[in-house]
C-alpha atoms as a PDB file:
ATOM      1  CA  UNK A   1      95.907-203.697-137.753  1.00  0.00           C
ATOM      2  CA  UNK A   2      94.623-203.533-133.952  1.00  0.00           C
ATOM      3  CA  UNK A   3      91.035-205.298-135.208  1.00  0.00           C
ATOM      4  CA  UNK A   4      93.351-207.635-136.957  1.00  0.00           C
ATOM      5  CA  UNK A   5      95.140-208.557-133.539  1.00  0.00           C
ATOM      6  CA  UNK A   6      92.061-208.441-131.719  1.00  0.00           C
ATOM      7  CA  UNK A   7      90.150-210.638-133.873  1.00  0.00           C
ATOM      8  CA  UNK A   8      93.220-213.473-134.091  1.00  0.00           C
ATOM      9  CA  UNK A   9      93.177-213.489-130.220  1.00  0.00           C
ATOM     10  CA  UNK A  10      89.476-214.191-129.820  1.00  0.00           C
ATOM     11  CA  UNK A  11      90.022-216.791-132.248  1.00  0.00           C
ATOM     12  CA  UNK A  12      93.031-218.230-130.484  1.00  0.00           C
ATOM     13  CA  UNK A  13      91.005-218.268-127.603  1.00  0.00           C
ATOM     14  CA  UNK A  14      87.915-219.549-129.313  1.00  0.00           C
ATOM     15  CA  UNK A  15      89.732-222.681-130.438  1.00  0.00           C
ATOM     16  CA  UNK A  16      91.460-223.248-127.005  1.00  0.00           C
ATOM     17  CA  UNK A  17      87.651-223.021-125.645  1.00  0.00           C
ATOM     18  CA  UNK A  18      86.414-225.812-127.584  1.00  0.00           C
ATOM     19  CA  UNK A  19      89.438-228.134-127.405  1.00  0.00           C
ATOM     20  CA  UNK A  20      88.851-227.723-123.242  1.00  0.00           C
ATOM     21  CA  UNK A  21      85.882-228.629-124.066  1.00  0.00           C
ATOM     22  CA  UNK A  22      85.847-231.331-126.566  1.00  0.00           C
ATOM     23  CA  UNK A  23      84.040-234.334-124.470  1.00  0.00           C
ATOM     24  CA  UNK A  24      86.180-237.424-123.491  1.00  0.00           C
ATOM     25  CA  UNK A  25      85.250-240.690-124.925  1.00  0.00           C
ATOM     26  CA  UNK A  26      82.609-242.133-122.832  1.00  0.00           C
ATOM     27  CA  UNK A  27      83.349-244.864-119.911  1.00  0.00           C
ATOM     28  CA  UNK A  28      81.901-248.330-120.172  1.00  0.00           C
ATOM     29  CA  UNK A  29      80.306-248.935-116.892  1.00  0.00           C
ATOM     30  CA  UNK A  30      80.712-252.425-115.107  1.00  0.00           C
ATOM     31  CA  UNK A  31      77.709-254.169-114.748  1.00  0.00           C
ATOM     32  CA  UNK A  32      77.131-254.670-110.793  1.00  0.00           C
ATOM     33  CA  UNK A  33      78.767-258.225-109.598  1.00  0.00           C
ATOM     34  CA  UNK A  34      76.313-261.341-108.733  1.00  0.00           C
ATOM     35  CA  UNK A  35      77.632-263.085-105.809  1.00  0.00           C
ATOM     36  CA  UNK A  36      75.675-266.378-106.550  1.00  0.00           C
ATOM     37  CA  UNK A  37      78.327-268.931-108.419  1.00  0.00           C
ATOM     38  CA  UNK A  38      77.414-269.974-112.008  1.00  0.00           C
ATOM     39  CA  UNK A  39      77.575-273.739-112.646  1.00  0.00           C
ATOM     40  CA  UNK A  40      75.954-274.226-115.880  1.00  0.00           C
ATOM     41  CA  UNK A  41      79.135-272.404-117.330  1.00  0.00           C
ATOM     42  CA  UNK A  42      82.204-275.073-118.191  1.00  0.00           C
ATOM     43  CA  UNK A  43      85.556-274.347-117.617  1.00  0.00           C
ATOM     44  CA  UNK A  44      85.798-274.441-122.298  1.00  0.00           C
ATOM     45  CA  UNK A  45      83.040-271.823-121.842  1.00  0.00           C
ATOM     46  CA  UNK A  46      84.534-269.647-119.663  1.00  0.00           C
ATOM     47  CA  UNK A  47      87.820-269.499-121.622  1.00  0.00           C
ATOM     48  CA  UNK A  48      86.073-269.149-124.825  1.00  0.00           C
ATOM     49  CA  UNK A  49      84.291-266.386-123.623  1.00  0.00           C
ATOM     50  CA  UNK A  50      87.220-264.350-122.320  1.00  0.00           C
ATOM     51  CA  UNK A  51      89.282-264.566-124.890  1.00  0.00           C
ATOM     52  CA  UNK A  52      86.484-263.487-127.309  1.00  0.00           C
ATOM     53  CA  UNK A  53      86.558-259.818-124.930  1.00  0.00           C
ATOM     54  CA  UNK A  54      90.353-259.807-125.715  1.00  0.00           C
ATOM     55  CA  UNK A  55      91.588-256.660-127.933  1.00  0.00           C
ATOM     56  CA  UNK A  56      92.681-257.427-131.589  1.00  0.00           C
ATOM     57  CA  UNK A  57      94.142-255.038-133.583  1.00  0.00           C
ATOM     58  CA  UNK A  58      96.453-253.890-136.006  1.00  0.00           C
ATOM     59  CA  UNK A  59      98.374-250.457-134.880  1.00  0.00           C
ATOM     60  CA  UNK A  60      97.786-248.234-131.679  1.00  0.00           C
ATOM     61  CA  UNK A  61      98.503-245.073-131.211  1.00  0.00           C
ATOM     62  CA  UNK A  62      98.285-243.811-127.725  1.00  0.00           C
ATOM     63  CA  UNK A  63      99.116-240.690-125.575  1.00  0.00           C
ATOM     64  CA  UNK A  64      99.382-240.699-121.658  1.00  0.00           C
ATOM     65  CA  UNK A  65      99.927-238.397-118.346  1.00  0.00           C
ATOM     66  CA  UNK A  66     102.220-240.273-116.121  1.00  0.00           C
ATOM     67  CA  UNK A  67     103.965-240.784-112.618  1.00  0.00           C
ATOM     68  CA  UNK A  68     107.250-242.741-113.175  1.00  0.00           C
ATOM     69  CA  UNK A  69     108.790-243.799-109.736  1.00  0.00           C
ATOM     70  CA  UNK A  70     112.036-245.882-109.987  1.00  0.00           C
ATOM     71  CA  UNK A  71     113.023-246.820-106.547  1.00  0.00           C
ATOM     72  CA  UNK A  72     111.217-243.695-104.559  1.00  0.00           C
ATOM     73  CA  UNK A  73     112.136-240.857-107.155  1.00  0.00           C
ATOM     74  CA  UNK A  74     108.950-240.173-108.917  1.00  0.00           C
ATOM     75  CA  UNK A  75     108.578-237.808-111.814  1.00  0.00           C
ATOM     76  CA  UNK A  76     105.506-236.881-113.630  1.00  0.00           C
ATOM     77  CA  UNK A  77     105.943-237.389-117.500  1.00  0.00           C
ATOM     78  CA  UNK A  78     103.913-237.660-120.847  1.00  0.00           C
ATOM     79  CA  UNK A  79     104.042-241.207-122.765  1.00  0.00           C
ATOM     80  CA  UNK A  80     103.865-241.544-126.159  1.00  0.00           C
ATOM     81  CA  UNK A  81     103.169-245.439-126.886  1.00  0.00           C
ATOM     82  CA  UNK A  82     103.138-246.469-131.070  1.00  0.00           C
ATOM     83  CA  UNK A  83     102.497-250.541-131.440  1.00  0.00           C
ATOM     84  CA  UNK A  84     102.437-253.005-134.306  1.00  0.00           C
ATOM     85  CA  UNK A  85     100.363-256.065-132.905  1.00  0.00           C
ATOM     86  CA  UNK A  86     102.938-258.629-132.694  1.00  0.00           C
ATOM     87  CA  UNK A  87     106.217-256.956-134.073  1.00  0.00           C
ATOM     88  CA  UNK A  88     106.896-253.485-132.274  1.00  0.00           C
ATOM     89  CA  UNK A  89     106.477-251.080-129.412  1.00  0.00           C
ATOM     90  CA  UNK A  90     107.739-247.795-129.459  1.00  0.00           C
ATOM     91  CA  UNK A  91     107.659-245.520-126.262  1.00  0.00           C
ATOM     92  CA  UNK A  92     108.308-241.739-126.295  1.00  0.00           C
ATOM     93  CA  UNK A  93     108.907-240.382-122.871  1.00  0.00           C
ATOM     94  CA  UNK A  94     108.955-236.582-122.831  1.00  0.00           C
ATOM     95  CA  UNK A  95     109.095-233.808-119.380  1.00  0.00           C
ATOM     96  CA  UNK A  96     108.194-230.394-119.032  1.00  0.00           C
ATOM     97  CA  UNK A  97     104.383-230.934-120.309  1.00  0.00           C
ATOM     98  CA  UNK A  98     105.773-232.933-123.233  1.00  0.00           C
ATOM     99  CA  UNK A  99     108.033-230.263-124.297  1.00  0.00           C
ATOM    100  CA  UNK A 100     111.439-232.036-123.875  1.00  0.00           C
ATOM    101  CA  UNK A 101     111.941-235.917-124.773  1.00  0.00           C
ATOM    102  CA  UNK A 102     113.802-237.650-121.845  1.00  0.00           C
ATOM    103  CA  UNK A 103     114.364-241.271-123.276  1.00  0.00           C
ATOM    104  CA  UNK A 104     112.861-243.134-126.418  1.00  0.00           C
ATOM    105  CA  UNK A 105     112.532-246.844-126.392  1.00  0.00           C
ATOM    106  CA  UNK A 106     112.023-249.321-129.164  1.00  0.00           C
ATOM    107  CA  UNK A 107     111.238-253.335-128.359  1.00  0.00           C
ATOM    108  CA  UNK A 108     110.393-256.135-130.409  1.00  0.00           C
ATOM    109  CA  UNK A 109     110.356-259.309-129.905  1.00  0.00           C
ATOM    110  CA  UNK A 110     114.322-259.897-130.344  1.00  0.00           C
ATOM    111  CA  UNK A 111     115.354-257.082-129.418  1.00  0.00           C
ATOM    112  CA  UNK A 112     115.213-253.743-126.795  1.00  0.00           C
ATOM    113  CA  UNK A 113     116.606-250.257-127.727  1.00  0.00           C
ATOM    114  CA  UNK A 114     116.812-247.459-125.330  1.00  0.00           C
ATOM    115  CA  UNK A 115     117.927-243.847-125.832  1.00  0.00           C
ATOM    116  CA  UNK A 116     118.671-241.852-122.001  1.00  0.00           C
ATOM    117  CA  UNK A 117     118.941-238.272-123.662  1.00  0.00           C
ATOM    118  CA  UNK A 118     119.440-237.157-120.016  1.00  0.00           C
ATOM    119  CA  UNK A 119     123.033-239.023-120.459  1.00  0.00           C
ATOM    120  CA  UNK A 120     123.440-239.352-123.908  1.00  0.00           C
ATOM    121  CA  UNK A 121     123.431-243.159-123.734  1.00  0.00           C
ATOM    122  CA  UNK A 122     122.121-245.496-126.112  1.00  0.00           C
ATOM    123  CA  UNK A 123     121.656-249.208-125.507  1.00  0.00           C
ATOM    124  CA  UNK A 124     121.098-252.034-127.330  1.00  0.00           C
ATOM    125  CA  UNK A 125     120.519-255.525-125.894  1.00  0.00           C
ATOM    126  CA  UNK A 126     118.539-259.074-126.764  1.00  0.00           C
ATOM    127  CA  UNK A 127     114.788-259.131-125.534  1.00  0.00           C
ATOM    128  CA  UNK A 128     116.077-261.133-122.498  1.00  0.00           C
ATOM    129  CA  UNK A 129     117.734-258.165-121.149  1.00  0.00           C
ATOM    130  CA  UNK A 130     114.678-257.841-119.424  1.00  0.00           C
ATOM    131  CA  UNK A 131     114.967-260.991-117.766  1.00  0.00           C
ATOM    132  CA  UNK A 132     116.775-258.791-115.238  1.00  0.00           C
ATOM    133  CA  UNK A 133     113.806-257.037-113.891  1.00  0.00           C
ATOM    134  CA  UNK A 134     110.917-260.249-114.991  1.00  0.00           C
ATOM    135  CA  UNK A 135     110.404-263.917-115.134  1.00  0.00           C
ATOM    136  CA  UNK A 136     111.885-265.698-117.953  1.00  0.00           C
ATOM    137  CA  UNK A 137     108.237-266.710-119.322  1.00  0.00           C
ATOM    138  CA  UNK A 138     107.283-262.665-119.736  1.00  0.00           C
ATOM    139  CA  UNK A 139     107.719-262.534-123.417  1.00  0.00           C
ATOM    140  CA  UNK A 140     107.136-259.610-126.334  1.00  0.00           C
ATOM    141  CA  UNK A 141     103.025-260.658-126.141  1.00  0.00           C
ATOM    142  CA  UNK A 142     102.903-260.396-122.456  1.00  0.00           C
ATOM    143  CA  UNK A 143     104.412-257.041-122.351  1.00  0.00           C
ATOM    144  CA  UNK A 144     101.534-256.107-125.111  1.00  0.00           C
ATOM    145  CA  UNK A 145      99.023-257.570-123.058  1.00  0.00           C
ATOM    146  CA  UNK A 146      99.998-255.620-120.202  1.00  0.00           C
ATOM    147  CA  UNK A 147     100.216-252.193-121.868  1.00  0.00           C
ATOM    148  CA  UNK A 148      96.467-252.721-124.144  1.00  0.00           C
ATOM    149  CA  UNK A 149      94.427-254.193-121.169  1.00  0.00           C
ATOM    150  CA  UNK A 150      94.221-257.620-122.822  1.00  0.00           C
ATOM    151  CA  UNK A 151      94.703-261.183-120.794  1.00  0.00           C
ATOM    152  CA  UNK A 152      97.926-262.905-121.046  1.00  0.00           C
ATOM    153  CA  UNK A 153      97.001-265.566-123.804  1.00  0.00           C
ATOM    154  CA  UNK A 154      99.461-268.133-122.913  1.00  0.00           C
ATOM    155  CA  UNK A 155      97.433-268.036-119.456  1.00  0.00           C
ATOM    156  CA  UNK A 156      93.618-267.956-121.105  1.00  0.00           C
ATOM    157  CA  UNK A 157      94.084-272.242-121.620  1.00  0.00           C
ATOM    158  CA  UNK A 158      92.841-275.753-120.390  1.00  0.00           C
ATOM    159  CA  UNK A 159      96.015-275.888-118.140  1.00  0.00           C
ATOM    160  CA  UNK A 160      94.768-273.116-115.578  1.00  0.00           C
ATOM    161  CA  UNK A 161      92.141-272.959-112.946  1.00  0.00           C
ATOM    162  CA  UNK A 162      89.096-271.211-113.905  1.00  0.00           C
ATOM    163  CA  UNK A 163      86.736-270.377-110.865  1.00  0.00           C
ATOM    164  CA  UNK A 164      84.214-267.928-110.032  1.00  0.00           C
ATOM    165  CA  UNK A 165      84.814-265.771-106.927  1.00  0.00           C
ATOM    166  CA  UNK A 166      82.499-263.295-106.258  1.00  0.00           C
ATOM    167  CA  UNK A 167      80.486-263.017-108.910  1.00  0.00           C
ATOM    168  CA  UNK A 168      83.629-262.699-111.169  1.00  0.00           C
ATOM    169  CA  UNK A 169      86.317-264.650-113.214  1.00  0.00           C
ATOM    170  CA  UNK A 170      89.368-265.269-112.037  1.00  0.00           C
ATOM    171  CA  UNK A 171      91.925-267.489-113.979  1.00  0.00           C
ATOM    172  CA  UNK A 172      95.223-268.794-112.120  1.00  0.00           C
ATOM    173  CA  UNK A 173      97.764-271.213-111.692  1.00  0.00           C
ATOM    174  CA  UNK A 174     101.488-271.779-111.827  1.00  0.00           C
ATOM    175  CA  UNK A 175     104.042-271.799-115.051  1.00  0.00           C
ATOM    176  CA  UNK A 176     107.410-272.909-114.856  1.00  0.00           C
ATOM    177  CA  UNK A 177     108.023-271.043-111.226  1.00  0.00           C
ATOM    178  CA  UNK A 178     105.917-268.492-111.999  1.00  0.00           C
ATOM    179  CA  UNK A 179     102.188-267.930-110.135  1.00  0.00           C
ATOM    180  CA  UNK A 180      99.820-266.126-111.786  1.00  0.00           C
ATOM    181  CA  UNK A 181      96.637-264.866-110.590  1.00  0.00           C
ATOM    182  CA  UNK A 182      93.825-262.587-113.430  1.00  0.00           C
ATOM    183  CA  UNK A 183      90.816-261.131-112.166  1.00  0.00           C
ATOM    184  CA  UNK A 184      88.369-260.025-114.667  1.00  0.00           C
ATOM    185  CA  UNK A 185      84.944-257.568-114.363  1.00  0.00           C
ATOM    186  CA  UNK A 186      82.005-257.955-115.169  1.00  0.00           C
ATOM    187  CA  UNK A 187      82.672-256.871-118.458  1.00  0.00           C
ATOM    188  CA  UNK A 188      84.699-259.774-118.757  1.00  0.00           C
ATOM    189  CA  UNK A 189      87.488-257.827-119.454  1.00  0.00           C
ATOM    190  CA  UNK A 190      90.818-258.277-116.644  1.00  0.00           C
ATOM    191  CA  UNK A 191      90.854-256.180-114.054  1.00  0.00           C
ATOM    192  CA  UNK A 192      93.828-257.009-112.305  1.00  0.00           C
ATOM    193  CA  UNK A 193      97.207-259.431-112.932  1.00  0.00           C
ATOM    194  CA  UNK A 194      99.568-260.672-110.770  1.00  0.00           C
ATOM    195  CA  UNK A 195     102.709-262.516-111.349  1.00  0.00           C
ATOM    196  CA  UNK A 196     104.789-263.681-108.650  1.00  0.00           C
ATOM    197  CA  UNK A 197     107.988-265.548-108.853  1.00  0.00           C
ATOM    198  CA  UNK A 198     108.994-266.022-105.436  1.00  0.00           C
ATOM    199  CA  UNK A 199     111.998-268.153-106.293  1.00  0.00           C
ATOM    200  CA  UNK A 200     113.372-265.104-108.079  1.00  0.00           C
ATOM    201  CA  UNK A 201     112.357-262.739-105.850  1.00  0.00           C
ATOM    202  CA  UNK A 202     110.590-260.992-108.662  1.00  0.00           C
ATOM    203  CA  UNK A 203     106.295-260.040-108.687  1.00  0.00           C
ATOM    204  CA  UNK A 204     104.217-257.975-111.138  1.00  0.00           C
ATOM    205  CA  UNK A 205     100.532-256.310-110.556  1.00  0.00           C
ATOM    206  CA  UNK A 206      98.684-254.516-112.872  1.00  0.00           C
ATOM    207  CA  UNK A 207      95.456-253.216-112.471  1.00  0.00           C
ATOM    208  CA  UNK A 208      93.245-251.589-114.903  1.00  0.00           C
ATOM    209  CA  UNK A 209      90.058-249.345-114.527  1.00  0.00           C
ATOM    210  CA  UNK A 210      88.020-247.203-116.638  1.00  0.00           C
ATOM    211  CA  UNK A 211      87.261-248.978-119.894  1.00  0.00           C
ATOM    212  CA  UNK A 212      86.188-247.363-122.988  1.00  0.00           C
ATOM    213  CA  UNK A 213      85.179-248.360-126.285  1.00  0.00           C
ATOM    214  CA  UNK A 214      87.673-248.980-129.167  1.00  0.00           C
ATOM    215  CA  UNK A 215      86.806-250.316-132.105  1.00  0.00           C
ATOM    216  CA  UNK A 216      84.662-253.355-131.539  1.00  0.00           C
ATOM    217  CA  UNK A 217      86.237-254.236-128.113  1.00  0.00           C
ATOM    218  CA  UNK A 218      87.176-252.340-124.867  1.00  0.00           C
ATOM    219  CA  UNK A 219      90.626-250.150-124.011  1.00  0.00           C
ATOM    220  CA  UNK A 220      91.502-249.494-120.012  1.00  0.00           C
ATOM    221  CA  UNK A 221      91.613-245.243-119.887  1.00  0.00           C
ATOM    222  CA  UNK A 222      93.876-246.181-116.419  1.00  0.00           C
ATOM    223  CA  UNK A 223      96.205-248.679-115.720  1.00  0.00           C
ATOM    224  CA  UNK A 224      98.997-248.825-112.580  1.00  0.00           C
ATOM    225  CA  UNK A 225     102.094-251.343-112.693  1.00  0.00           C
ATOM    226  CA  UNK A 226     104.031-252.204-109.754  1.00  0.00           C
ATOM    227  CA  UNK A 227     107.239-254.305-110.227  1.00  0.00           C
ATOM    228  CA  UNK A 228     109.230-255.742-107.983  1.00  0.00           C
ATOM    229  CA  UNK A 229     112.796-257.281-108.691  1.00  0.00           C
ATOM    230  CA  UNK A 230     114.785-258.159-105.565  1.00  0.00           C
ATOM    231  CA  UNK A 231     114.950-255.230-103.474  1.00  0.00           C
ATOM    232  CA  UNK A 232     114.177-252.544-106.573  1.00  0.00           C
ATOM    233  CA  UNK A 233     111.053-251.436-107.327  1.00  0.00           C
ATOM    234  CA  UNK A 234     109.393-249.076-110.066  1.00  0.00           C
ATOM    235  CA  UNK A 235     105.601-247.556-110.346  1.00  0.00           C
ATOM    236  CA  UNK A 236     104.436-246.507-113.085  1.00  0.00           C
ATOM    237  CA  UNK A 237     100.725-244.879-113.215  1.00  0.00           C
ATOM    238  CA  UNK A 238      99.482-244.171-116.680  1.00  0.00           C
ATOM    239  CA  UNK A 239      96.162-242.155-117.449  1.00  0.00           C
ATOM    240  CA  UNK A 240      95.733-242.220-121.277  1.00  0.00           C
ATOM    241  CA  UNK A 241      94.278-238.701-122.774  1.00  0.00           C
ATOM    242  CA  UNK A 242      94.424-240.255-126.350  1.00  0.00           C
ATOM    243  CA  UNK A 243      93.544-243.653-127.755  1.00  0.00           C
ATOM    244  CA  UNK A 244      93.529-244.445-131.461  1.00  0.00           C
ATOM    245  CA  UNK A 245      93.282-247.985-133.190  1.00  0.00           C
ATOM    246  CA  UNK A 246      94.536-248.869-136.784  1.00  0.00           C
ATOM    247  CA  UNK A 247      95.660-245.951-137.338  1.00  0.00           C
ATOM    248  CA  UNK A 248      99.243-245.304-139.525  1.00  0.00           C
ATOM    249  CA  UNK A 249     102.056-245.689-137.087  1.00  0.00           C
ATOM    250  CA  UNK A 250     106.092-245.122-137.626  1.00  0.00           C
ATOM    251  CA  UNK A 251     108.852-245.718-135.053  1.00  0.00           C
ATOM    252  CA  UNK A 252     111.353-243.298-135.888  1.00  0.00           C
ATOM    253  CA  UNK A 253     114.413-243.963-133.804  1.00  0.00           C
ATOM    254  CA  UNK A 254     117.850-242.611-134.590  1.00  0.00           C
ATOM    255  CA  UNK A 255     120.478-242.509-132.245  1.00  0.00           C
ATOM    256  CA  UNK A 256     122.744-239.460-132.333  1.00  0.00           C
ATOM    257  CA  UNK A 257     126.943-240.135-133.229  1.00  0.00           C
ATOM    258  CA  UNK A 258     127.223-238.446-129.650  1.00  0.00           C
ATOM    259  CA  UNK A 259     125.661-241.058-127.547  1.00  0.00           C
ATOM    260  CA  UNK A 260     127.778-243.631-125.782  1.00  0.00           C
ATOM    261  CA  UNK A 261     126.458-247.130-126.232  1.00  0.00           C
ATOM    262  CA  UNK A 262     126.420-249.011-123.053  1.00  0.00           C
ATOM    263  CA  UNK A 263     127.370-252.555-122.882  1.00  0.00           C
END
């Protein structure tokens, strides 16, 4: 019975030896920049060519260590993110190394659905409840875009300014009272958004690094968002430690008889 023990511990420990070390997926490095300016690329060229680099697919499935600060109190939390290109995103937030789920959120694009298991509160608005906290033109794709890497599409068009700086594109303009500013790498994937509403009071950056391969495009393995609304602010720094495309999804998401819906 000892062997027995013996031999199912060094097993144990076997297994936990090779999942350590079970090799990430491999970065995509960034060719260096050119700082001459291209001119035998049009403006039609450019465009096409980005939005060629932009991620399609069908489901994600995708796991992250993060740092959630909401006004100066910052907490570091596991993320479990489940998406349906187009129709739903489902976001899992657990504490205590992923041992206790803290709040569950489910948004498509009518809708938002948030359960606070802290509080026992569950609530239920239109998708322009977020219009507290964003610019009316953020819609359901531009919240995808932000959380898979990809360039806002509504911005990748004729209307915007597309320049070289640096031996990199960058696409900007203005919609509706909101500025808007993309940088992309060298692997023509973005690198950094900002949207600014200054009538509002309300500005968005996101920056991305680390890109790996998924699929047949690229997937940042880092990404930081800073939000500003008024005088509230909220930081969220994601490092994923598991990306998976088109793969089967579900977004369970039942809300206890105990919860208090908040209006």
């Amino acid at each position: 019975m000892k062997r027995n023990i013996l031999n199912s511990v060094f097993l144990l420990g076997a297994v936990i030896f090779v999942s350590a070390c079970k090799p990430k997926k491999e970065i995509v490095v960034a060719p260096p920049t050119k700082t001459e300016t291209k001119t035998d690329n049009s403006k039609a060229e450019a465009l096409t060519l980005l939005n060629s680099k932009q991620l399609k697919f069908n489901t994600l499935s995708l796991k992250a260590k993060a740092t959630l600060d909401i006004a100066g109190d910052a907490n570091d939390v596991t993320m479990n993110f489940k998406m349906k290109d187009k129709e739903t995103i489902w976001v899992s937030i657990t504490a205590l190394g992923g041992m206790a789920e803290v709040a569950r959120a489910l948004i498509t694009p009518d809708s938002i659905k948030i359960m606070n298991r802290m509080k026992s509160e569950y609530l239920k608005k239109p998708f322009s409840y977020i219009y507290n906290f964003t610019n009316k033109q953020v819609n359901f794709s531009t919240l995808q875009a932000i959380l898979t890497g990809n360039a806002m599409g509504e911005f990748l068009t004729a209307e915007s300014d597309v320049k070289q700086e640096n031996g990199v594109w960058v696409v900007s303009g203005s919609k509706s009272a909101l500025d808007y500013r993309l940088l992309f790498n060298t692997l023509f994937k973005v690198s950094e958004t900002n949207l600014n509403d200054a009538k509002n009071g309300q500005a968005l950056k996101v920056t991305y690094t680390d890109y790996q391969k998924l699929n047949e495009s690229l997937f940042p393995s880092a990404l930081k968002i800073k939000t500003l609304s008024k005088a509230k602010t909220i930081n969220i720094d994601l490092q994923f430690v598991k990306i998976d495309g088109n793969v089967p999804v579900d977004f369970p998401f039942n809300v206890p008889k105990r919860f208090t819906v908040v209006k």
